[in-house]
C-alpha atoms as a PDB file:
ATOM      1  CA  UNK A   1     -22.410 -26.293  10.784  1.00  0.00           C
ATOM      2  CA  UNK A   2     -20.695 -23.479  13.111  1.00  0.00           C
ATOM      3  CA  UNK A   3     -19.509 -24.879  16.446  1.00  0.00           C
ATOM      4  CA  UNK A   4     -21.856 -22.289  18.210  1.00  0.00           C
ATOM      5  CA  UNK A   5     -25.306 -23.514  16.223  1.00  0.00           C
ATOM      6  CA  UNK A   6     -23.626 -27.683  16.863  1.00  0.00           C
ATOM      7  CA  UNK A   7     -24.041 -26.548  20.681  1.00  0.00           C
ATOM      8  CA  UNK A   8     -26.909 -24.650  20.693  1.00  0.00           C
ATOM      9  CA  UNK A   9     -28.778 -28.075  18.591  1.00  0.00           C
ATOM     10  CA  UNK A  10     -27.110 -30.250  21.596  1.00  0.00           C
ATOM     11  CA  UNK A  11     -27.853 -28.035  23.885  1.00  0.00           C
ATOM     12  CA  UNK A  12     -31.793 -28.318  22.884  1.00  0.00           C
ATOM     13  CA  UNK A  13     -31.758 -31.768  23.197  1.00  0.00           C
ATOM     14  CA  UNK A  14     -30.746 -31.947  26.512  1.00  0.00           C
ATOM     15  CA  UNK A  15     -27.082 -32.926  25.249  1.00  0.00           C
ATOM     16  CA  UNK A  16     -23.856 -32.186  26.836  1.00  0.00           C
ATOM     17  CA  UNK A  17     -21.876 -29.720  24.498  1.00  0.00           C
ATOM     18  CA  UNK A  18     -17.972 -30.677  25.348  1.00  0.00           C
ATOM     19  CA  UNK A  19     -16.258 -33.707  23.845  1.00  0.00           C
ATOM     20  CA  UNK A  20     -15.921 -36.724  25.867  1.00  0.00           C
ATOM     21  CA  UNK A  21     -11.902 -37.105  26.454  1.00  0.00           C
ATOM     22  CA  UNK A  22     -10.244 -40.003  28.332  1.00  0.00           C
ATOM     23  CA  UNK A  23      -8.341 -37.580  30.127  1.00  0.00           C
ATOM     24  CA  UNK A  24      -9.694 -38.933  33.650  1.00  0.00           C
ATOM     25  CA  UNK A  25     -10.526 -36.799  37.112  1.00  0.00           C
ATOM     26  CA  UNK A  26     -10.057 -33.781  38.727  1.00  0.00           C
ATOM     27  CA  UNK A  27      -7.692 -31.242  37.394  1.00  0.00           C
ATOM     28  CA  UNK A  28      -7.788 -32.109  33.729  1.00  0.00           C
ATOM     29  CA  UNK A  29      -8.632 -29.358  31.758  1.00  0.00           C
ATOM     30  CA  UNK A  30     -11.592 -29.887  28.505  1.00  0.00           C
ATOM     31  CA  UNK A  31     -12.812 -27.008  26.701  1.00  0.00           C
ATOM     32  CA  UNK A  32     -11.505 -24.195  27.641  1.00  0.00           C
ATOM     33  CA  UNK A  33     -12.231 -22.817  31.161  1.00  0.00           C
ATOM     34  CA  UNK A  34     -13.611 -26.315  31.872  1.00  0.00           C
ATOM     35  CA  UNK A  35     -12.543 -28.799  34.123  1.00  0.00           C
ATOM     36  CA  UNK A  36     -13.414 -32.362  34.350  1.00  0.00           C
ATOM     37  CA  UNK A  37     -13.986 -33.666  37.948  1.00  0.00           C
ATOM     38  CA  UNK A  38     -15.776 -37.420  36.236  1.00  0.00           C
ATOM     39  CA  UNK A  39     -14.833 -38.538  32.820  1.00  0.00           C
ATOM     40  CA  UNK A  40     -16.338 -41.738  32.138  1.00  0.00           C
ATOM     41  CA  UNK A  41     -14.527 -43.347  29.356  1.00  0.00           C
ATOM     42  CA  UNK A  42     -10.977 -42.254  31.640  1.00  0.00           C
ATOM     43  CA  UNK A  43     -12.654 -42.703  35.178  1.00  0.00           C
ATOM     44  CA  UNK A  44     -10.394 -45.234  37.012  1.00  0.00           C
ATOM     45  CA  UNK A  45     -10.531 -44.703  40.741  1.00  0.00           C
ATOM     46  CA  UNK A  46     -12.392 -42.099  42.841  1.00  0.00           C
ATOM     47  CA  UNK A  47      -9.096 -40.533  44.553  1.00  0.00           C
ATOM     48  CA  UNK A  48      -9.494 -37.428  43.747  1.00  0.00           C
ATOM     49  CA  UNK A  49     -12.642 -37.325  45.758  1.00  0.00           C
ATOM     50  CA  UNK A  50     -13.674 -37.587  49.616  1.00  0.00           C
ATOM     51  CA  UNK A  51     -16.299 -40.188  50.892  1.00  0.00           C
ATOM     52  CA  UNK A  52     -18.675 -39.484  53.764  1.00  0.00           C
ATOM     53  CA  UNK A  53     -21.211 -41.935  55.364  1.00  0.00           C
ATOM     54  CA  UNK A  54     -21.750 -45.711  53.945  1.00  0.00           C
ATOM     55  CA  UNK A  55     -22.314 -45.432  50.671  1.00  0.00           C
ATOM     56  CA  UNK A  56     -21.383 -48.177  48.238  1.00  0.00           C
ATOM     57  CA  UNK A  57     -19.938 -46.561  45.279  1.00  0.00           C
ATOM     58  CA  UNK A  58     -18.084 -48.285  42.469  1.00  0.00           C
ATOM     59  CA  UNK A  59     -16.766 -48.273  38.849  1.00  0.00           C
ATOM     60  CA  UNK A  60     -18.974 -49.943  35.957  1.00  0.00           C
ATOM     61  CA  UNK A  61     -18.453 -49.733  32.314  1.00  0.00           C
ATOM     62  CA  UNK A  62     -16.560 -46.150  32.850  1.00  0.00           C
ATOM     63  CA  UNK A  63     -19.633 -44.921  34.955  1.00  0.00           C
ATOM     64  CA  UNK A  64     -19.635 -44.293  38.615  1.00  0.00           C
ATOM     65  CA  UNK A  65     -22.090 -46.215  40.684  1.00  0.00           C
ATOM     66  CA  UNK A  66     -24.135 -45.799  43.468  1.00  0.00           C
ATOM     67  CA  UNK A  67     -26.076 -48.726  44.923  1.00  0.00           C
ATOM     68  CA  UNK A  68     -28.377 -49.501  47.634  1.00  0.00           C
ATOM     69  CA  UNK A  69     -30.346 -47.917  50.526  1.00  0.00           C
ATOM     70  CA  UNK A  70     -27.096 -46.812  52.900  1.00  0.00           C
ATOM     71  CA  UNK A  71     -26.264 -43.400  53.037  1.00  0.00           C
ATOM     72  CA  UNK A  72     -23.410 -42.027  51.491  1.00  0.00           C
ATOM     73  CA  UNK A  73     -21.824 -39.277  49.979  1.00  0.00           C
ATOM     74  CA  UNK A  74     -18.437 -38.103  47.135  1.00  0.00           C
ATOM     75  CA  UNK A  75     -17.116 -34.706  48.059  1.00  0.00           C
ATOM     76  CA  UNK A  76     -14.910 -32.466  45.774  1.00  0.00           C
ATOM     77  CA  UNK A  77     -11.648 -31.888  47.734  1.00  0.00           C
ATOM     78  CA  UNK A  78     -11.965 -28.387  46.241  1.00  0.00           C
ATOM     79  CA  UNK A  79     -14.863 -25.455  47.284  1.00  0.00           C
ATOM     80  CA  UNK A  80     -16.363 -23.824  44.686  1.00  0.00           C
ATOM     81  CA  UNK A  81     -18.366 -20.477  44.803  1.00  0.00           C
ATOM     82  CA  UNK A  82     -19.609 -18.647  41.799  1.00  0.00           C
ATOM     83  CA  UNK A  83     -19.437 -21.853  38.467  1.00  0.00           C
ATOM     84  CA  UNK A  84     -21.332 -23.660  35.847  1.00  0.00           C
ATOM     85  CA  UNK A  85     -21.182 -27.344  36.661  1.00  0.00           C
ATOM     86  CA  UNK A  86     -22.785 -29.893  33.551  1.00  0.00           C
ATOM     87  CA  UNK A  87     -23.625 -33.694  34.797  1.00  0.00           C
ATOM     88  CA  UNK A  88     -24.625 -36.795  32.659  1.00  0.00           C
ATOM     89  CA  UNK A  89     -26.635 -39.424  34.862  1.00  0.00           C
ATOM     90  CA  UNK A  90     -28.462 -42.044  34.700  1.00  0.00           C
ATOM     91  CA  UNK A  91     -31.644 -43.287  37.875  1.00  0.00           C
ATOM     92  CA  UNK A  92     -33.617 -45.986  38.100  1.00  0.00           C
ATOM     93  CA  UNK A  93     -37.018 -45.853  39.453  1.00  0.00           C
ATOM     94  CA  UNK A  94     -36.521 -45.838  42.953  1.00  0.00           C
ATOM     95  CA  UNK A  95     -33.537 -43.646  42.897  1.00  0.00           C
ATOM     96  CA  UNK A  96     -32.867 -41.306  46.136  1.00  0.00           C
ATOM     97  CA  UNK A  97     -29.923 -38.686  44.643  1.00  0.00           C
ATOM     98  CA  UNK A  98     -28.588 -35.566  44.052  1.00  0.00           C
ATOM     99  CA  UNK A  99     -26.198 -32.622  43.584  1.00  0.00           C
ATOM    100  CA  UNK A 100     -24.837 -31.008  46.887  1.00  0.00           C
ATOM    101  CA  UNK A 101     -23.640 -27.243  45.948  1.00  0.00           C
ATOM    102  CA  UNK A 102     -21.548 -25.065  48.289  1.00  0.00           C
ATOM    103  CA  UNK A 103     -21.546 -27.926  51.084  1.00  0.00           C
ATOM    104  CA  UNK A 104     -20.876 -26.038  54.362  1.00  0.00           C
ATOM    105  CA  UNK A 105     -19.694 -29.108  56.520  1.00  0.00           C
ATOM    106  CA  UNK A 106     -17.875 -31.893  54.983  1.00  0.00           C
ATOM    107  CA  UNK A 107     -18.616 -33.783  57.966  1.00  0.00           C
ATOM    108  CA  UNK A 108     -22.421 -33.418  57.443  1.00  0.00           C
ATOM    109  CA  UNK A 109     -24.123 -32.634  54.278  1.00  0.00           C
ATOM    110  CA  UNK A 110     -27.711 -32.364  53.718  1.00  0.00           C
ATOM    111  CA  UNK A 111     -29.925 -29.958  52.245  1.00  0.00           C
ATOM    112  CA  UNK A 112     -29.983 -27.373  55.440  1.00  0.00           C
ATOM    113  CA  UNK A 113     -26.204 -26.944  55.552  1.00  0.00           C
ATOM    114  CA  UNK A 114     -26.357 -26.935  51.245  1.00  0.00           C
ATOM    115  CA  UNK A 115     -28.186 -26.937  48.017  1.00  0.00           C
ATOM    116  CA  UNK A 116     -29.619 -29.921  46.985  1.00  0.00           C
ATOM    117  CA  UNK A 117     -30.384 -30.532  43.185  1.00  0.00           C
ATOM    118  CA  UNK A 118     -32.902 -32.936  43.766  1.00  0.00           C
ATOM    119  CA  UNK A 119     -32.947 -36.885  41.772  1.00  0.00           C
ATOM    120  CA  UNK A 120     -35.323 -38.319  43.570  1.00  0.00           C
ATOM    121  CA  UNK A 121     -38.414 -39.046  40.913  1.00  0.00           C
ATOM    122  CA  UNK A 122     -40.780 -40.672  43.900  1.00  0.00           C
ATOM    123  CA  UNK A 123     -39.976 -38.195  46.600  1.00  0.00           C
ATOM    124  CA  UNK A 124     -43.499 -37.911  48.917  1.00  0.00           C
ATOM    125  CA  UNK A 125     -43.331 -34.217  48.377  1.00  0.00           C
ATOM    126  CA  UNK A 126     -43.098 -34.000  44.453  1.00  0.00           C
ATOM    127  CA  UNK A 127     -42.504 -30.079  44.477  1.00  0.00           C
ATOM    128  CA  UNK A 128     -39.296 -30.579  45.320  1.00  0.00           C
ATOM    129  CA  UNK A 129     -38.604 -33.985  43.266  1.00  0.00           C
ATOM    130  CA  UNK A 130     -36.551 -34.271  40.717  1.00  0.00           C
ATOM    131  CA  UNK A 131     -34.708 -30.992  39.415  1.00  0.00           C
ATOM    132  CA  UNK A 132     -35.829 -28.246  42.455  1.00  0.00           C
ATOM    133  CA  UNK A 133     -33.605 -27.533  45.073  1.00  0.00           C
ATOM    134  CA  UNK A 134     -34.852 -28.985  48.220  1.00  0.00           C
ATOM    135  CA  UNK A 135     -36.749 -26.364  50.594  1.00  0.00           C
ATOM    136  CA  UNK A 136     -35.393 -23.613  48.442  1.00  0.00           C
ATOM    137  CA  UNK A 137     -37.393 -23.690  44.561  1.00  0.00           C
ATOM    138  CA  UNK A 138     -39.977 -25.950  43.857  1.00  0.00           C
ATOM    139  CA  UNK A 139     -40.714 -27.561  40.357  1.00  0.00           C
ATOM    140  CA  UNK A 140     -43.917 -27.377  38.907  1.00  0.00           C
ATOM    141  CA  UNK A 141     -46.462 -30.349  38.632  1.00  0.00           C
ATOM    142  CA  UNK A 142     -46.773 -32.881  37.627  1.00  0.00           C
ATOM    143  CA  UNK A 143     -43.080 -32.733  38.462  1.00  0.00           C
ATOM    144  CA  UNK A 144     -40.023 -33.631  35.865  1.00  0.00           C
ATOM    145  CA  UNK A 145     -38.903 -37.674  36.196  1.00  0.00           C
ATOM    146  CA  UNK A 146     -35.362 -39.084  35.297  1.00  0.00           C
ATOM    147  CA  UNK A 147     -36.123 -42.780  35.657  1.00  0.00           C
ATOM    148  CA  UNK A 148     -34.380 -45.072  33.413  1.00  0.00           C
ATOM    149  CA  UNK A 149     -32.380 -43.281  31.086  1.00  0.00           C
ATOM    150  CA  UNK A 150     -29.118 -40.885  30.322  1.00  0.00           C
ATOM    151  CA  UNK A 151     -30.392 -36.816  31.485  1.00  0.00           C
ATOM    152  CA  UNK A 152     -28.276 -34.113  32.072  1.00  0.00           C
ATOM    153  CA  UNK A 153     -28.475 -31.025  34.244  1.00  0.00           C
ATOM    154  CA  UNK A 154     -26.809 -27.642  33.436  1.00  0.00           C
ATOM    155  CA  UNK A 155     -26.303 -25.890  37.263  1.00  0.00           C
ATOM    156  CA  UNK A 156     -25.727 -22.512  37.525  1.00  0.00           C
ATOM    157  CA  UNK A 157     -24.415 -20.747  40.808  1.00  0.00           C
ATOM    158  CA  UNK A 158     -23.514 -16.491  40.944  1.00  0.00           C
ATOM    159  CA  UNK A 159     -23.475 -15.010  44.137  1.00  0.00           C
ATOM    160  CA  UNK A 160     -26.965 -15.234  45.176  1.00  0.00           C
ATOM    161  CA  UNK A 161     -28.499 -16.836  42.497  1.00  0.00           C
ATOM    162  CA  UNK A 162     -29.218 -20.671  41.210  1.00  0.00           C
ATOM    163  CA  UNK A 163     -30.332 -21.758  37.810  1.00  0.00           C
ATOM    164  CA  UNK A 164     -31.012 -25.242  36.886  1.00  0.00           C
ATOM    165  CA  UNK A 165     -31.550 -26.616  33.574  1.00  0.00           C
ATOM    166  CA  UNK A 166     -33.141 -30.383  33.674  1.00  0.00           C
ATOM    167  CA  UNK A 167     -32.535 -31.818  29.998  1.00  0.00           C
ATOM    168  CA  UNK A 168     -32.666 -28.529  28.272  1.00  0.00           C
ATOM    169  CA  UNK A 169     -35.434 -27.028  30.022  1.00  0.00           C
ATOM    170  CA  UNK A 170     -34.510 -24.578  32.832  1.00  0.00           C
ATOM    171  CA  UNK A 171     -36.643 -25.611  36.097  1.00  0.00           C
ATOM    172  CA  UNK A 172     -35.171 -23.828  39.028  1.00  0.00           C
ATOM    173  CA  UNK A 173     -34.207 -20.023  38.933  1.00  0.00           C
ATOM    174  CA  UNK A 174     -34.166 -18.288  42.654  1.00  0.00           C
ATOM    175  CA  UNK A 175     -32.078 -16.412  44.988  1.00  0.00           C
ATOM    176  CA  UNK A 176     -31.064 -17.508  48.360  1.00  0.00           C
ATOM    177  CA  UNK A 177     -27.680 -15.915  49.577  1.00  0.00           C
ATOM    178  CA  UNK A 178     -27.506 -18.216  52.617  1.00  0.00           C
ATOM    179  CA  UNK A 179     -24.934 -20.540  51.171  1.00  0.00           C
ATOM    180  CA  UNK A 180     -22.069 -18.636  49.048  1.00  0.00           C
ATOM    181  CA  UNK A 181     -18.714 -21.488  49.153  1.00  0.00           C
ATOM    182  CA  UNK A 182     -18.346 -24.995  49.637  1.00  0.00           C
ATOM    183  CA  UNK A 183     -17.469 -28.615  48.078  1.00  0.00           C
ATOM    184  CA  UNK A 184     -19.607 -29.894  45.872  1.00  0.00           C
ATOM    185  CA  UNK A 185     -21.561 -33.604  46.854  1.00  0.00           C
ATOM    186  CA  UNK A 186     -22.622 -36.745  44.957  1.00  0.00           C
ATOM    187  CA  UNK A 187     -25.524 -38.922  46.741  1.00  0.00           C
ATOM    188  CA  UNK A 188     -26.464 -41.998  47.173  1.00  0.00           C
ATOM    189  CA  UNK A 189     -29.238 -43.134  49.364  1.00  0.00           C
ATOM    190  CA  UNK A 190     -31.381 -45.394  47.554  1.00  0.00           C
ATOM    191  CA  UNK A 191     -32.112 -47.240  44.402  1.00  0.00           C
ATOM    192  CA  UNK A 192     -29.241 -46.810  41.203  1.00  0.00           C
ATOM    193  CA  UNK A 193     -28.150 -43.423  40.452  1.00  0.00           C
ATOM    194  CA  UNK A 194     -24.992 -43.535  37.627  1.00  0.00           C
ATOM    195  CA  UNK A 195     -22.665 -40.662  37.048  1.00  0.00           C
ATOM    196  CA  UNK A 196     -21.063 -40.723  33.795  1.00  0.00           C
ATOM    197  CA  UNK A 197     -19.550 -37.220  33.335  1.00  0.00           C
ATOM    198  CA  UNK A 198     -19.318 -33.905  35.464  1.00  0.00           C
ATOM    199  CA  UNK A 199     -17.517 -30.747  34.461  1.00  0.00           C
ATOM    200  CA  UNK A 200     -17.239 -27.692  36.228  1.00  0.00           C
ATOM    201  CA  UNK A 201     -16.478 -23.871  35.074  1.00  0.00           C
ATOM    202  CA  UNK A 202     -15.350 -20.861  37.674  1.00  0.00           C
ATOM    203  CA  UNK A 203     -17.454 -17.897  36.968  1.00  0.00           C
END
């Protein structure tokens, strides 16, 4: 089968497209114009990444962890603007997570100073649960859940506009031109939420 039909059948399925290498963190280069910032089967420490806040975060089985109900946070040393950025992770029920795009303080991230790609299955407001971006798109109900088991998200970010594809089926596309550069942010603030791969692409 042609390598573009192979991805477009992975894609489908909610599968990530780009072979798993052992090549480790930030910097390494996959396919082309792709660059690994978490490679599970070569993720060894978290160095090339900042911490904020009390978050317990640790290494299991080639996966990073996240564990508990203290706050904390894993900030790219780089800022990104305009990219594709592909994730592999895994929540458990009562999982309080998400993806942090164009951070504007790296002293203080939260969904008014960033975009917030939303893991958080039993959020009180479901509209912006799992897969919206909170207080900027909602998802439509009954919302998308991630609980127990691998997903993947395919993020999108040009100039004003956000994409987000939850597991192969696109949830989240909006403009908001308030945010344009920044770091990007892992969460942890409650429950399990496992990281287990997380590319990124300049656009």
């Amino acid at each position: 089968m042609p390598l573009y039909r192979r991805q477009l059948l992975a894609r489908s399925l909610g599968l990530a497209t780009a072979p798993l290498l052992g090549a480790g963190l930030a910097g390494c280069a996959t396919t082309p114009g792709w660059t690994t910032l978490l490679d599970g089967p070569g993720l060894k420490d978290l160095n090339d990444w900042s911490p904020l806040g009390q978050g317990r975060w640790k290494i299991v089985d080639g996966t990073l962890e996240g564990r508990g109900g203290t706050l904390g946070y894993l900030l790219t040393r780089e800022a990104y603007a305009d990219f594709e950025l592909r994730c592999e992770f895994w929540a458990d029920a009562d999982c309080n997570s998400g993806l942090f795009l164009r951070c504007q303080d790296r002293a203080k991230v939260n969904a008014d100073n960033a975009y917030e790609v939303n893991i958080f299955d039993k959020r009180p407001d479901p509209s912006y649960g799992t897969a919206a971006i909170v207080n900027v798109a909602k998802v439509a109900q009954p919302g998308p859940k991630a609980a127990d088991r691998w997903n993947s998200f395919e993020v999108t970010a040009r100039a004003d506009r956000l994409v987000v594809v939850f597991n192969g089926q696109q949830t989240v596309d909006v403009r908001d031109a308030r945010f344009r550069s920044g770091p990007i942010a892992l969460q942890s603030a409650g429950g399990v939420i496992r990281f287990r791969r997380l590319q990124i692409r300049t656009l």
